[in-house]
Each structure stands twice: as C-alpha cells, then as structure tokens.
N, C-alpha and C. Protein backbone atom coordinates (compact mmCIF):
# COMPACT_ATOMS: atom_id res chain seq x y z
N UNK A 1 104.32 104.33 85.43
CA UNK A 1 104.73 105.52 84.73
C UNK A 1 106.25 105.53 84.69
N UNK A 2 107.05 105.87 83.78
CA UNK A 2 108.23 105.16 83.56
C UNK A 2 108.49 107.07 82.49
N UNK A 3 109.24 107.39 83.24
CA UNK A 3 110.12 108.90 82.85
C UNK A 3 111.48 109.08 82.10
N UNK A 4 112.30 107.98 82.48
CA UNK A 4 113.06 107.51 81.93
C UNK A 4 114.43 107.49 82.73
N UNK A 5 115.36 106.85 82.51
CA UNK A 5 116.55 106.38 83.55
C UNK A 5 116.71 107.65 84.38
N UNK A 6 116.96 107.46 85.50
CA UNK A 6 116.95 108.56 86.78
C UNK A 6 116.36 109.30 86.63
N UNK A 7 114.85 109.45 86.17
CA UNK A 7 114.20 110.61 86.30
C UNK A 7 112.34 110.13 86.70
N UNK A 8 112.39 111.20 88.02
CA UNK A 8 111.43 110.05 89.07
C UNK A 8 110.33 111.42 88.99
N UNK A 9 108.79 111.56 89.39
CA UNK A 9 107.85 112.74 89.63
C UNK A 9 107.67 112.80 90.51
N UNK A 10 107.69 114.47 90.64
CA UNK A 10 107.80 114.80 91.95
C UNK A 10 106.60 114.15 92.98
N UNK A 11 106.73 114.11 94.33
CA UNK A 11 105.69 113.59 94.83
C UNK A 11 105.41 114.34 95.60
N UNK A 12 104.13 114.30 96.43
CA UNK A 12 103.00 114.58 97.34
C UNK A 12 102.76 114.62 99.10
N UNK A 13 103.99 115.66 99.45
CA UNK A 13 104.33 115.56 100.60
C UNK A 13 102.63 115.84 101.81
N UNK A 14 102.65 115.20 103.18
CA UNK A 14 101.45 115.45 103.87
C UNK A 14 102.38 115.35 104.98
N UNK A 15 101.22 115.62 106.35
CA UNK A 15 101.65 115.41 107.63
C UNK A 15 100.89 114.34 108.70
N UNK A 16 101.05 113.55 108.96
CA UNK A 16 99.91 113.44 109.90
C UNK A 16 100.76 113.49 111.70
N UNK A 17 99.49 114.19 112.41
CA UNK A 17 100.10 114.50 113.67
C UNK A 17 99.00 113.92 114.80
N UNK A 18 99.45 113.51 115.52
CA UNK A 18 98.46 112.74 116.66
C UNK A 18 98.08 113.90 117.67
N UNK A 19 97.37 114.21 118.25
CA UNK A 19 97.24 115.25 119.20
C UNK A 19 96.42 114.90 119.99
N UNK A 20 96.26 115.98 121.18
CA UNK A 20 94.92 115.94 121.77
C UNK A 20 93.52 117.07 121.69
N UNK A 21 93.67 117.73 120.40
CA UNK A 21 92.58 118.67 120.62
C UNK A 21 93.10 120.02 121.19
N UNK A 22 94.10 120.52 122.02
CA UNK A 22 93.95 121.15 122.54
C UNK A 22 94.60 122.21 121.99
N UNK A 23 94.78 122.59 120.57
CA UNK A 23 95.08 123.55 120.00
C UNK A 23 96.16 123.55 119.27
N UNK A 24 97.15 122.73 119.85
CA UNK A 24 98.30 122.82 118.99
C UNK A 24 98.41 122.29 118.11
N UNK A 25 97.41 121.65 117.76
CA UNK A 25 97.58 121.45 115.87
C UNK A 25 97.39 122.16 115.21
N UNK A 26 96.24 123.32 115.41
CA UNK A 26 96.04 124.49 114.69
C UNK A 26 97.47 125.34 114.08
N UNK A 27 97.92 125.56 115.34
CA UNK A 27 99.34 126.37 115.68
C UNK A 27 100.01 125.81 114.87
N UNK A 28 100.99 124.54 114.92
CA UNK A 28 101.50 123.75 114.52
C UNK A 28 101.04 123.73 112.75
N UNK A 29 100.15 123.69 112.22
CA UNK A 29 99.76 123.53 111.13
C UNK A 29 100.16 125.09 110.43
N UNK A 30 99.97 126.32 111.12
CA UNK A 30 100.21 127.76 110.55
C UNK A 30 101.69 127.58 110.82
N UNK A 31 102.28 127.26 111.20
CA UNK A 31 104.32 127.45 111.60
C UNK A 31 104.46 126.66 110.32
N UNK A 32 104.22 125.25 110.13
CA UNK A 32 104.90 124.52 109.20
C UNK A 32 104.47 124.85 108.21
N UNK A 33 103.24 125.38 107.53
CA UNK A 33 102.98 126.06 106.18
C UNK A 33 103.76 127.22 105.76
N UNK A 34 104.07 128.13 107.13
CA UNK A 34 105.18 129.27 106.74
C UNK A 34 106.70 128.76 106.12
N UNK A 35 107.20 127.19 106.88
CA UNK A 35 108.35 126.54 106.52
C UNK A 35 108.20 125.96 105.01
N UNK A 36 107.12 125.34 105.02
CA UNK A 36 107.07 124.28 103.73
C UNK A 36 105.80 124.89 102.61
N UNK A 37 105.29 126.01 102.57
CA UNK A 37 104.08 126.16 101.86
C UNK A 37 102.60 126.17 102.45
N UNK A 38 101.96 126.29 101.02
CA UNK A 38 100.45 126.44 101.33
C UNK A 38 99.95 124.76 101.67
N UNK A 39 99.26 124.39 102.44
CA UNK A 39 98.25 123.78 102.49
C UNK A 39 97.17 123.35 102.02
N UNK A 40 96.75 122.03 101.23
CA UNK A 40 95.62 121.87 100.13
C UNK A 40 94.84 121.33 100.71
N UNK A 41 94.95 120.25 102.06
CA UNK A 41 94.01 119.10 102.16
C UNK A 41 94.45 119.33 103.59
N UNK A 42 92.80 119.12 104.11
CA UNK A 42 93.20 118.90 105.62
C UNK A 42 91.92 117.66 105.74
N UNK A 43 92.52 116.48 106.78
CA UNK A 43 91.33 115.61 106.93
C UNK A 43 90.46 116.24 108.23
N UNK A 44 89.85 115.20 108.45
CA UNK A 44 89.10 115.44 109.58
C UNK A 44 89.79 114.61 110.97
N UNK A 45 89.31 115.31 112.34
CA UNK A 45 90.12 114.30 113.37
C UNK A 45 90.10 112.86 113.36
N UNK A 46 90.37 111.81 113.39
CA UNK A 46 90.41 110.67 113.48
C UNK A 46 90.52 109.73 114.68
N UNK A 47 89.56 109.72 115.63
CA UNK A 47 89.91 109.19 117.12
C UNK A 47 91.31 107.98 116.84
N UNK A 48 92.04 108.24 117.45
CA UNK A 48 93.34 107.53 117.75
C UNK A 48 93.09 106.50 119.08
N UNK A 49 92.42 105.33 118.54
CA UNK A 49 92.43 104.72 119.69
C UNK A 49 92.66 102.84 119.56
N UNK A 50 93.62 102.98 118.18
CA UNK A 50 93.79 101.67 117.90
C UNK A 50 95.01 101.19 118.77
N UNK A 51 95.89 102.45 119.65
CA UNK A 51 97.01 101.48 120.99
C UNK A 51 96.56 102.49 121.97
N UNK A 52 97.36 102.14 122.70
CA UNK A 52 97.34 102.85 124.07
C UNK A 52 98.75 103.14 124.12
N UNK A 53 100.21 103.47 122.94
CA UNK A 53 101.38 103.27 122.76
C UNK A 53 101.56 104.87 123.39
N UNK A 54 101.33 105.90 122.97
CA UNK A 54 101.08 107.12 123.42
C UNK A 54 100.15 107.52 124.63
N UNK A 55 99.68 106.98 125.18
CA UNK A 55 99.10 107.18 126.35
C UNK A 55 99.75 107.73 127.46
N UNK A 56 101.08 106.84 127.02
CA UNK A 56 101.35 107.60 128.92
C UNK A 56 102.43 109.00 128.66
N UNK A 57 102.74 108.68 127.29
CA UNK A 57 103.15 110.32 126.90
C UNK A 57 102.31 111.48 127.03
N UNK A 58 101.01 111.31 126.19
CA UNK A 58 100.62 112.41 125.52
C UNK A 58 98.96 112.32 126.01
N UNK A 59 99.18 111.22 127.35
CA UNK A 59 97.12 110.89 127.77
C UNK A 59 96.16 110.74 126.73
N UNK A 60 94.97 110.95 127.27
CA UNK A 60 93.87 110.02 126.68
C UNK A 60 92.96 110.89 125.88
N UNK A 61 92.54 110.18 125.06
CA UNK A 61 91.25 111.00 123.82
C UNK A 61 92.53 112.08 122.97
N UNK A 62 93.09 110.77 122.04
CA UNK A 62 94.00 111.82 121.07
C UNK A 62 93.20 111.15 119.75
N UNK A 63 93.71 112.05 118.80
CA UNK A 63 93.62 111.77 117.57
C UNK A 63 94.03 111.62 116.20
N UNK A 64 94.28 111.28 115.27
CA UNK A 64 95.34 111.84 114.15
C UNK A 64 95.02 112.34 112.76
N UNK A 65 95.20 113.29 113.21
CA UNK A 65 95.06 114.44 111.85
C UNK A 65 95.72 114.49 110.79
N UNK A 66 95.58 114.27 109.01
CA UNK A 66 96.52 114.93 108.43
C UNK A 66 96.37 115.85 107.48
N UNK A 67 97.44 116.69 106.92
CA UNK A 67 96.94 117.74 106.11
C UNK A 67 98.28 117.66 104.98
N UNK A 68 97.81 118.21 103.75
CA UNK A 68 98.64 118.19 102.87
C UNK A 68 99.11 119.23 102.32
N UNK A 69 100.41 119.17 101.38
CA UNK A 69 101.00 120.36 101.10
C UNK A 69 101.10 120.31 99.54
N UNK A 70 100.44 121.59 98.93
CA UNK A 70 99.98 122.32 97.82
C UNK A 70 101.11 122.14 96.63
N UNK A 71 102.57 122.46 97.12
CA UNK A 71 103.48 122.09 96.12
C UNK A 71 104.03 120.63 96.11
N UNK A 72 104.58 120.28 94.99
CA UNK A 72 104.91 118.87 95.17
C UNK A 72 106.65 119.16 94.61
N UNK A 73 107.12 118.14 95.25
CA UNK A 73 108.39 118.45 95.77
C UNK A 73 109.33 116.93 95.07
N UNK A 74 110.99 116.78 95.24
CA UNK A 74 111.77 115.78 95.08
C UNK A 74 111.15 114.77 96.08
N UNK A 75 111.13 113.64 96.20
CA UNK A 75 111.23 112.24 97.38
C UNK A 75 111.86 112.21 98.25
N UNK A 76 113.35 112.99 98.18
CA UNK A 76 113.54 113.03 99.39
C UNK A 76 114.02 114.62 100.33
N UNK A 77 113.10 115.18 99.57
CA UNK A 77 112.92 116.21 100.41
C UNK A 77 112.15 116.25 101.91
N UNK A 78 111.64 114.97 102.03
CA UNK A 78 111.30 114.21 102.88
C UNK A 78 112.08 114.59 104.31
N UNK A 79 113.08 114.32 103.86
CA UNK A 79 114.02 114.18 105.42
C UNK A 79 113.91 115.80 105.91
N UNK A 80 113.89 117.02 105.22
CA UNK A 80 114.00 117.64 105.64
C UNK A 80 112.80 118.54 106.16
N UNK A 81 111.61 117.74 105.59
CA UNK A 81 110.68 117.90 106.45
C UNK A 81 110.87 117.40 107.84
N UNK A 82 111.06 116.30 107.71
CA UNK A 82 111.08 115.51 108.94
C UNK A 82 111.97 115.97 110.32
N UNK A 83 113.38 116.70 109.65
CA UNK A 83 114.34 116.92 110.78
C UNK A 83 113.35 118.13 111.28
N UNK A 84 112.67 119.36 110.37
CA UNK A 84 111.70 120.24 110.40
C UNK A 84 110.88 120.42 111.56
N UNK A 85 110.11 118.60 111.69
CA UNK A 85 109.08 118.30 112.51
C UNK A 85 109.61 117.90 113.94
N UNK A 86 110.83 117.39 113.87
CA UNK A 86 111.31 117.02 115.04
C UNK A 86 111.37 118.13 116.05
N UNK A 87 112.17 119.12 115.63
CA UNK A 87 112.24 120.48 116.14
C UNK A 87 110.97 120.86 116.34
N UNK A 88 110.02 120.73 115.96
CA UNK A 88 108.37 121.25 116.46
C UNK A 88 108.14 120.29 117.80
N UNK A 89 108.34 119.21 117.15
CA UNK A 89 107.62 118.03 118.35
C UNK A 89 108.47 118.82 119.71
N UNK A 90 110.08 118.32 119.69
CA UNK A 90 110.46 119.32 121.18
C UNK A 90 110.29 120.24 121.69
N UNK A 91 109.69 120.94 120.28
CA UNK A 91 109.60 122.86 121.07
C UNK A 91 108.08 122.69 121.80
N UNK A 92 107.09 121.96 121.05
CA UNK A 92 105.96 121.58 121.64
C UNK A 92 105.58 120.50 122.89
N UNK A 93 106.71 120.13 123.67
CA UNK A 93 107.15 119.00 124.43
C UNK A 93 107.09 119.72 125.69
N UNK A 94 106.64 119.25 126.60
CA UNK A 94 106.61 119.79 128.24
C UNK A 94 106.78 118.76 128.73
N UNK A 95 108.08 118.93 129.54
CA UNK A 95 108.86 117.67 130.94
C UNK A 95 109.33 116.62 130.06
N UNK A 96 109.62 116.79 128.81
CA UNK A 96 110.12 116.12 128.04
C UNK A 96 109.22 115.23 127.39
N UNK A 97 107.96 115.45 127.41
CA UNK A 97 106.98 114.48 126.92
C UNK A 97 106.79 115.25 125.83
N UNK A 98 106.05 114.39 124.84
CA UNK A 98 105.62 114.97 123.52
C UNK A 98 103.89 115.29 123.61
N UNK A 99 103.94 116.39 123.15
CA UNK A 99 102.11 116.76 123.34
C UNK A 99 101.74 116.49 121.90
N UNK A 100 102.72 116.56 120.47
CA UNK A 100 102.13 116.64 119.65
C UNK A 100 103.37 114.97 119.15
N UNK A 101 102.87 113.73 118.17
CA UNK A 101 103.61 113.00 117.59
C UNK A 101 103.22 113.89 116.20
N UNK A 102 104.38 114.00 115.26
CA UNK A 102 104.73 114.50 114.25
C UNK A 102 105.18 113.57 113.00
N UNK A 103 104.62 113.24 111.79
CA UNK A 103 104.74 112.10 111.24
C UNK A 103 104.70 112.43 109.78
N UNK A 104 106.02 112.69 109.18
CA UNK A 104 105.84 113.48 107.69
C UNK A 104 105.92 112.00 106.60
N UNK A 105 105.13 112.11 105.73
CA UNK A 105 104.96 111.00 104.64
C UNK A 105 105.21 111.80 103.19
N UNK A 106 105.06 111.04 102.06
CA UNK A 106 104.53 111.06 101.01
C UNK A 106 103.43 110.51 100.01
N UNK A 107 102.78 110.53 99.12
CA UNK A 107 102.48 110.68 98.45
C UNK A 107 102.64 110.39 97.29
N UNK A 108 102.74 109.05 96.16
CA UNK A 108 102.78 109.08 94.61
C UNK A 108 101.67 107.94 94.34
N UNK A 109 101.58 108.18 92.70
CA UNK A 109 100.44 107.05 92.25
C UNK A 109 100.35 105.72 92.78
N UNK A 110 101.73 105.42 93.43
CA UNK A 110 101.15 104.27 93.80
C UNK A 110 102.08 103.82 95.31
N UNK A 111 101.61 104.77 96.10
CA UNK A 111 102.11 104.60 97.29
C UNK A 111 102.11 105.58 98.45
N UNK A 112 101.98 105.31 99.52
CA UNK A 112 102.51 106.29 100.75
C UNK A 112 103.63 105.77 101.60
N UNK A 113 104.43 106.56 101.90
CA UNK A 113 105.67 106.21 102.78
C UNK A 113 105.38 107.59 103.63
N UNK A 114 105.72 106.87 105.16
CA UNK A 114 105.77 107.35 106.09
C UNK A 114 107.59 107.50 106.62
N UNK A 115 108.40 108.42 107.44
CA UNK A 115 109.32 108.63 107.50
C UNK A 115 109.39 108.50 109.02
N UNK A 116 110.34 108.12 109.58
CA UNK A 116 110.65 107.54 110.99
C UNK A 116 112.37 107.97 111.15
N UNK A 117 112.34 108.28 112.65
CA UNK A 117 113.88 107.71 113.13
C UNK A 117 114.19 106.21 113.59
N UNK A 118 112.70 105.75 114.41
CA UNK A 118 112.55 104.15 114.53
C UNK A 118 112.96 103.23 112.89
N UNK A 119 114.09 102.61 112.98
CA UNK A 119 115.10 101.63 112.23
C UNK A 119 113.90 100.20 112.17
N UNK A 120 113.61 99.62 111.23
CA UNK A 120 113.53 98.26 111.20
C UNK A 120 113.59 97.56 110.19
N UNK A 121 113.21 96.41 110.24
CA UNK A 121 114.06 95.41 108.96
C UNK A 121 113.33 95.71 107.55
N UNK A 122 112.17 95.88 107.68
CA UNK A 122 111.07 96.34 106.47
C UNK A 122 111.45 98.05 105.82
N UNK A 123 112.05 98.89 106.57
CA UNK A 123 112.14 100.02 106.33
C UNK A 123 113.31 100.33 105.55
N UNK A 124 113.71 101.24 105.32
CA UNK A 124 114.62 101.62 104.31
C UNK A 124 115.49 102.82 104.56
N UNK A 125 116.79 103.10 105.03
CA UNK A 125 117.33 103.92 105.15
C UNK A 125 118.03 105.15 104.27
N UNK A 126 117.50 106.67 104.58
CA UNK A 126 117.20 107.49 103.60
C UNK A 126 118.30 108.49 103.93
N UNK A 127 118.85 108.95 104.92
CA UNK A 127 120.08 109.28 105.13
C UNK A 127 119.80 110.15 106.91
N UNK A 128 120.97 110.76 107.32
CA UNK A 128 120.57 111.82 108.50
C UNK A 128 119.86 110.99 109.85
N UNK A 129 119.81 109.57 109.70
CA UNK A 129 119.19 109.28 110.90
C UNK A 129 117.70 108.69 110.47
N UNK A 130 117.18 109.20 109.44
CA UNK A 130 115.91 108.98 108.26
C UNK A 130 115.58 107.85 108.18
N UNK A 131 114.65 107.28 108.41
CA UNK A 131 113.95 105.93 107.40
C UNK A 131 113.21 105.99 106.69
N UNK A 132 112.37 105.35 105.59
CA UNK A 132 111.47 105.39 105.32
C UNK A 132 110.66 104.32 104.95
N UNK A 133 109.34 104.36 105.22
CA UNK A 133 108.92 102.75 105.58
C UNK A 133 107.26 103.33 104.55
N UNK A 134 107.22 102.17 103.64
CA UNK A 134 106.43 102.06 102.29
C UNK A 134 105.11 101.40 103.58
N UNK A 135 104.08 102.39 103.98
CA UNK A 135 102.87 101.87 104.95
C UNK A 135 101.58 101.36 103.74
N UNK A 136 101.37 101.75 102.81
CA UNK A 136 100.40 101.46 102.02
C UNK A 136 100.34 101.37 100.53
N UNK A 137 100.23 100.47 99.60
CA UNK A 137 99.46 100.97 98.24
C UNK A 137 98.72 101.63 97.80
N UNK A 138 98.46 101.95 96.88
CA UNK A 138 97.56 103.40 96.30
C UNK A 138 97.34 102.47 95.01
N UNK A 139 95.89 102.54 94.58
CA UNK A 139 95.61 102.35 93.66
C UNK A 139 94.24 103.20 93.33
N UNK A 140 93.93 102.65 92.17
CA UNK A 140 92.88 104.06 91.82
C UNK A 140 91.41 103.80 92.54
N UNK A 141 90.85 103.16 93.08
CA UNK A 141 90.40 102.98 94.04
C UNK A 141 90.09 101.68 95.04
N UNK A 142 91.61 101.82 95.39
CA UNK A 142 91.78 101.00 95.90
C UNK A 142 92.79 100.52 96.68
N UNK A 143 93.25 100.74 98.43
CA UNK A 143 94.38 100.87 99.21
C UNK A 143 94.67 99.39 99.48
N UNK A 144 95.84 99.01 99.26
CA UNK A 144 96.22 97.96 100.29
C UNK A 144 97.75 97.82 101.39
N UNK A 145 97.21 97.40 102.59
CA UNK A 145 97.94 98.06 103.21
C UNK A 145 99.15 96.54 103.37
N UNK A 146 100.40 96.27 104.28
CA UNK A 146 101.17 95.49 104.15
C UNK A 146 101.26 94.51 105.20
N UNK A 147 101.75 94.03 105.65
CA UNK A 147 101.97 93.01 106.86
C UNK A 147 102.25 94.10 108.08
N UNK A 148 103.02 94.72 107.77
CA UNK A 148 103.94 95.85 108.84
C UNK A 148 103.06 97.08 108.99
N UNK A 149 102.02 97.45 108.26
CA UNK A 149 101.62 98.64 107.97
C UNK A 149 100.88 98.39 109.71
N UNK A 150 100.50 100.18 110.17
CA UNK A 150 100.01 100.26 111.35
C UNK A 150 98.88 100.34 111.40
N UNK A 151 98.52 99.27 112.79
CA UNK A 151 96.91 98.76 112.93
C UNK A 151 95.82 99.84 112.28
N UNK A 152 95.85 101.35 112.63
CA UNK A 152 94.87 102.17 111.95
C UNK A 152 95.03 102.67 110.92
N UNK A 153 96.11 102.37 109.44
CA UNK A 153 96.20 102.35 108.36
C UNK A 153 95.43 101.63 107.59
N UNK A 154 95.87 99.93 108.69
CA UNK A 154 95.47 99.13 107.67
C UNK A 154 93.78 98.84 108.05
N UNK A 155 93.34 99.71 108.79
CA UNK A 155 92.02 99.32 109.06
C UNK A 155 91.05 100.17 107.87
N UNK A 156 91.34 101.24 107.57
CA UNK A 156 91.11 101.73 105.94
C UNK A 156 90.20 103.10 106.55
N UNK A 157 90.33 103.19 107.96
CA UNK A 157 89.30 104.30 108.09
C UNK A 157 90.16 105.89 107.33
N UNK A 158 91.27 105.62 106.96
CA UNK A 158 91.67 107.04 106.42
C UNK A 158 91.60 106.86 104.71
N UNK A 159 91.15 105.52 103.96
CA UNK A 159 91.27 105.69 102.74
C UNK A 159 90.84 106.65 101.73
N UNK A 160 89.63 106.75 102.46
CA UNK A 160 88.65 108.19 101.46
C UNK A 160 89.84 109.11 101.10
N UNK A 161 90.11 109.72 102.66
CA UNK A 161 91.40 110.81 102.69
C UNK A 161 92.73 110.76 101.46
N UNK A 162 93.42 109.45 101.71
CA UNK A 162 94.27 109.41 100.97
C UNK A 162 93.94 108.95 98.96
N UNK A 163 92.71 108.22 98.99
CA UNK A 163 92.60 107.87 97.82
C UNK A 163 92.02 109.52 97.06
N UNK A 164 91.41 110.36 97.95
CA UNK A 164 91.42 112.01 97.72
C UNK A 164 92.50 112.99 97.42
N UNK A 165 93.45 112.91 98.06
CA UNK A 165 95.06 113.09 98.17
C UNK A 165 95.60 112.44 96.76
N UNK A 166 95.21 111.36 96.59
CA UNK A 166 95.78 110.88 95.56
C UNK A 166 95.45 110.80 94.13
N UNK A 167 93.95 111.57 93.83
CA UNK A 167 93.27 112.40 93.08
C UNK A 167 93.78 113.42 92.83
N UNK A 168 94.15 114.34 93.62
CA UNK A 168 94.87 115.58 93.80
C UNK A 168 96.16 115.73 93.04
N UNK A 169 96.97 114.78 93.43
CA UNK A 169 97.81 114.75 93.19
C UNK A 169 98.54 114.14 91.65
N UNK A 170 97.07 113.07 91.09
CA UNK A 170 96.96 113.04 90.12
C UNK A 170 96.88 113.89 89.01
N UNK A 171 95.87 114.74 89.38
CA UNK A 171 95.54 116.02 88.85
C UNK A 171 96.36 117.25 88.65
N UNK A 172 97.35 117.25 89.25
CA UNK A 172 98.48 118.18 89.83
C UNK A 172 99.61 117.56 88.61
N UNK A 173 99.94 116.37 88.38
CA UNK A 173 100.97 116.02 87.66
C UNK A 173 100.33 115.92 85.83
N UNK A 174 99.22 115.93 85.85
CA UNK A 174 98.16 116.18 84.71
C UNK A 174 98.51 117.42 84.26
N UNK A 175 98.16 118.66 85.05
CA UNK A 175 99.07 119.91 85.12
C UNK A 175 100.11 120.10 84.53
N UNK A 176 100.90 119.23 85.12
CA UNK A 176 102.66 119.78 84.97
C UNK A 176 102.73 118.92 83.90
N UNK A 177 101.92 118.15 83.33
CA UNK A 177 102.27 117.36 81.65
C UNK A 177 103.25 116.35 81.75
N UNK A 178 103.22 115.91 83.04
CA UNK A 178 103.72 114.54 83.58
C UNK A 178 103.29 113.20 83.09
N UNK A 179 101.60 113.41 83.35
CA UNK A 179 101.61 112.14 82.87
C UNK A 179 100.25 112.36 81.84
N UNK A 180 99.99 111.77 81.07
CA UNK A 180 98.36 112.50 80.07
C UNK A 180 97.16 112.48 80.66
C-alpha cells in the first residue's frame, strides 16, 4: 500500500504483558486504557513457559497476555507508550523486581514490531532510549516469524490472535478510506 512520499497509515498499537495471574493485569489493563484509550482485543492467557529468563524475577506459572487499543495512532507514538509502560512496570515492582514485564508493539498489514530498551544489531533505533525490533510478518493468513524473533512468537501459538488483530485493523483503515 503505497500513500505517497512521507505519508505512512496509521497503525495498530497492542500490549503484551507477562504476569502471574495474580491480578495485576486486570489493574494494569484499566490504568493504561485511562492513558491511551479504549480497548478492542484482549487475548486469552498464554502459559509462558518457552524460558525460564523471568523466573527468578517474577517466579513460576506466568503467562503472556495481550490486549489491543481501539484507536490507531502515528508509528511512533510507540515510544510513548512505552516510556508510559516503564513507569507501570516500577510502580508495579516490589524489592526492585518486576511482577509485571510490560511489552508495547504495533500493528500494520504487514508486520508487528515489538519496542525494547534492550539495543541489538537486528533492531532499530527509534529515539529516547527506544528500539524497535520487526518480531513477525503479517500476511493475510499467514505469519512468518524471523531468525531473531522470540522462541514463543515464532512457535505460532499467538497467530490466531494477531492474524485477528490484523483483521481488525484491516477493517478499521477500510473505515477511514485508507485503503478500498
């Protein structure tokens, strides 16, 4: 889809957050809708048990949830979700550990990017400390994930979710007479 010199559609901001069940995602999910909007899509829990990388942070039987947001926004409005989430993750942090990981992405026809302060050679620097790292393809039915993408991305158990998301969001720019 081609808009024309510097002019890009808006995309399809989501969250996904690792937790343990024990409520504060609920919480967490009503605070950041008051910051960023309504809420369209929420998945279902997703046992998180492809590392043990969070374990000794955040203990055992977590999962990762994500949910999406109703308006669609610039690309890199991104970061300011993200600085957004950081401030949640600490306020939600006891002894300095994190109870909740906080993980703001996007959303367009043909892609998801996930946003990080972790720097690496595949990723892409977006400003403020920001990265952003391209975890999957989107196609119309059909995900492919990358060399770098993370073990439970690329295992496809969230595709339904996102190739749903990405229906949505199709449909949404159908709307706005974006694309026919």
């Amino acid at each position: 889809m081609y808009l024309g010199k510097g002019k890009f559609p808006p995309v399809k901001n989501f969250i996904s957050v690792i937790h343990s069940k024990d409520g504060l995602f609920e919480d967490f999910k009503e605070k950041i809708s008051k910051d960023f909007g309504e809420i369209d899509t929420e998945s279902e829990p997703f046992p998180f048990d492809f590392t043990d990388y969070y374990k000794p942070e955040m203990g055992e039987n977590l999962y990762r949830q994500f949910f999406s947001f109703k308006n669609l926004t610039e690309g890199d409005f991104i970061v300011e979700i993200k600085k957004k989430c950081l401030e949640y993750e600490e306020k939600y942090s006891e002894e300095g550990k994190r109870r909740l990981n906080i993980d703001p992405g996007y959303i367009d026809l043909y892609k998801l990017v996930l946003v990080s302060e972790k720097y690496m050679g595949h990723k892409i620097y977006l400003r403020e400390g920001i990265c952003a790292d391209m975890v999957l393809l989107l196609g119309k039915n059909k995900i492919t994930p990358f060399v770098w993408t993370f073990p439970d991305f690329k295992s496809g158990i969230y595709d339904k979710y996102f190739l749903n998301l990405r229906n949505i969001y199709k449909n949404q720019l159908k709307e706005m007479k974006i694309i026919p």
